[in-house]
Protein backbone atom coordinates (compact mmCIF):
# COMPACT_ATOMS: atom_id res chain seq x y z
CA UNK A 1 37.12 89.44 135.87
CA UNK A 2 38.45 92.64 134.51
CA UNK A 3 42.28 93.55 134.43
CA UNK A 4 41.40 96.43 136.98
CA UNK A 5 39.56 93.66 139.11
CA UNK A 6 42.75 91.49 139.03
CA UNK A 7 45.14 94.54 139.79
CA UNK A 8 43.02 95.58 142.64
CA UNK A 9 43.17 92.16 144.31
CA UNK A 10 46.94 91.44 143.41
CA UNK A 11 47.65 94.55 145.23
CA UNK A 12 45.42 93.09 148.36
CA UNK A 13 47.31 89.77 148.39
CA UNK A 14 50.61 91.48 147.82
CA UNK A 15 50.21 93.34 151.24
CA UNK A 16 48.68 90.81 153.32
CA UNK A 17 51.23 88.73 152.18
CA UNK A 18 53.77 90.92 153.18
CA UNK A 19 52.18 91.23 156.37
CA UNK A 20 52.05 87.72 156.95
CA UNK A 21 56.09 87.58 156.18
CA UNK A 22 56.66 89.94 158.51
CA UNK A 23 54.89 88.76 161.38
CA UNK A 24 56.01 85.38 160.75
CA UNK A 25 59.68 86.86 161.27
CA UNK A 26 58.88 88.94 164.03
CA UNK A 27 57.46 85.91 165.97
CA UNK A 28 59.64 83.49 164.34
CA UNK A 29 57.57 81.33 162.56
CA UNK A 30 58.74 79.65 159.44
CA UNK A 31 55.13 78.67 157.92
CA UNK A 32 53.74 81.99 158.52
CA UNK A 33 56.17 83.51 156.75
CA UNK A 34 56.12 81.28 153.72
CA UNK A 35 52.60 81.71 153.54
CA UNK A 36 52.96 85.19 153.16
CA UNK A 37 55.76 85.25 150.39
CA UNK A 38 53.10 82.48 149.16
CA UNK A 39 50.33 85.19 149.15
CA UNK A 40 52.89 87.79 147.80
CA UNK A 41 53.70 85.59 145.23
CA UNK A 42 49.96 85.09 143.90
CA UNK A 43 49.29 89.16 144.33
CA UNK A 44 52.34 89.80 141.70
CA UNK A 45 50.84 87.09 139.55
CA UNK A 46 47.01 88.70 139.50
CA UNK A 47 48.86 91.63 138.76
CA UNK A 48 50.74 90.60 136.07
CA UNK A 49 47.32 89.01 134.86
CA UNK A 50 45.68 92.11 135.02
CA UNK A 51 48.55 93.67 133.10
CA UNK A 52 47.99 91.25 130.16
CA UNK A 53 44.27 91.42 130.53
CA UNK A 54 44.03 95.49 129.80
CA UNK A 55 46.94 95.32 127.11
CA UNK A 56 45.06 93.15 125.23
CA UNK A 57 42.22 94.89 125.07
CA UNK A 58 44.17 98.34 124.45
CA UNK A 59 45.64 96.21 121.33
CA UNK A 60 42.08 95.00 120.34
CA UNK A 61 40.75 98.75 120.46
CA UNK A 62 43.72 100.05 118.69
CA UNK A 63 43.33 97.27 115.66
CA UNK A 64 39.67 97.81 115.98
CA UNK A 65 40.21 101.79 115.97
CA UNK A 66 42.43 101.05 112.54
CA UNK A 67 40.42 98.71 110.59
CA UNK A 68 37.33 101.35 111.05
CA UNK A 69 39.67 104.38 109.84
CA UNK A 70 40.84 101.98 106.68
CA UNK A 71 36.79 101.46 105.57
């Protein structure tokens, strides 16, 4: 999966998650709502992943990039 893939579905769990939350307040349930900080949780997470995902590549282009100006 690609660092835009993971962004793209952090950002999906991140608001269904929040949704979740807040319906589970508005109607008072408990394990609604801590599935949705659950799902909120996870969404930051593929985020982050797709974070370290398209810096590493950025820093395997840039090293690439260097080593071909250096031949």
């Amino acid at each position: 999966m690609s660092g835009t893939t993971d962004k793209i579905k952090g950002l999906g769990n991140e608001a269904l998650g929040g949704a979740k939350r807040n319906l589970g307040e508005a109607v008072g349930s408990d394990k609604l709502q801590a599935e949705g900080i659950a799902q909120e949780i996870k969404g930051k997470a593929q985020k982050a992943v797709g974070d370290a995902k398209d810096a590493a590549k950025d820093a395997a282009k840039k090293i690439d990039d260097a080593a071909n100006r250096n031949l």
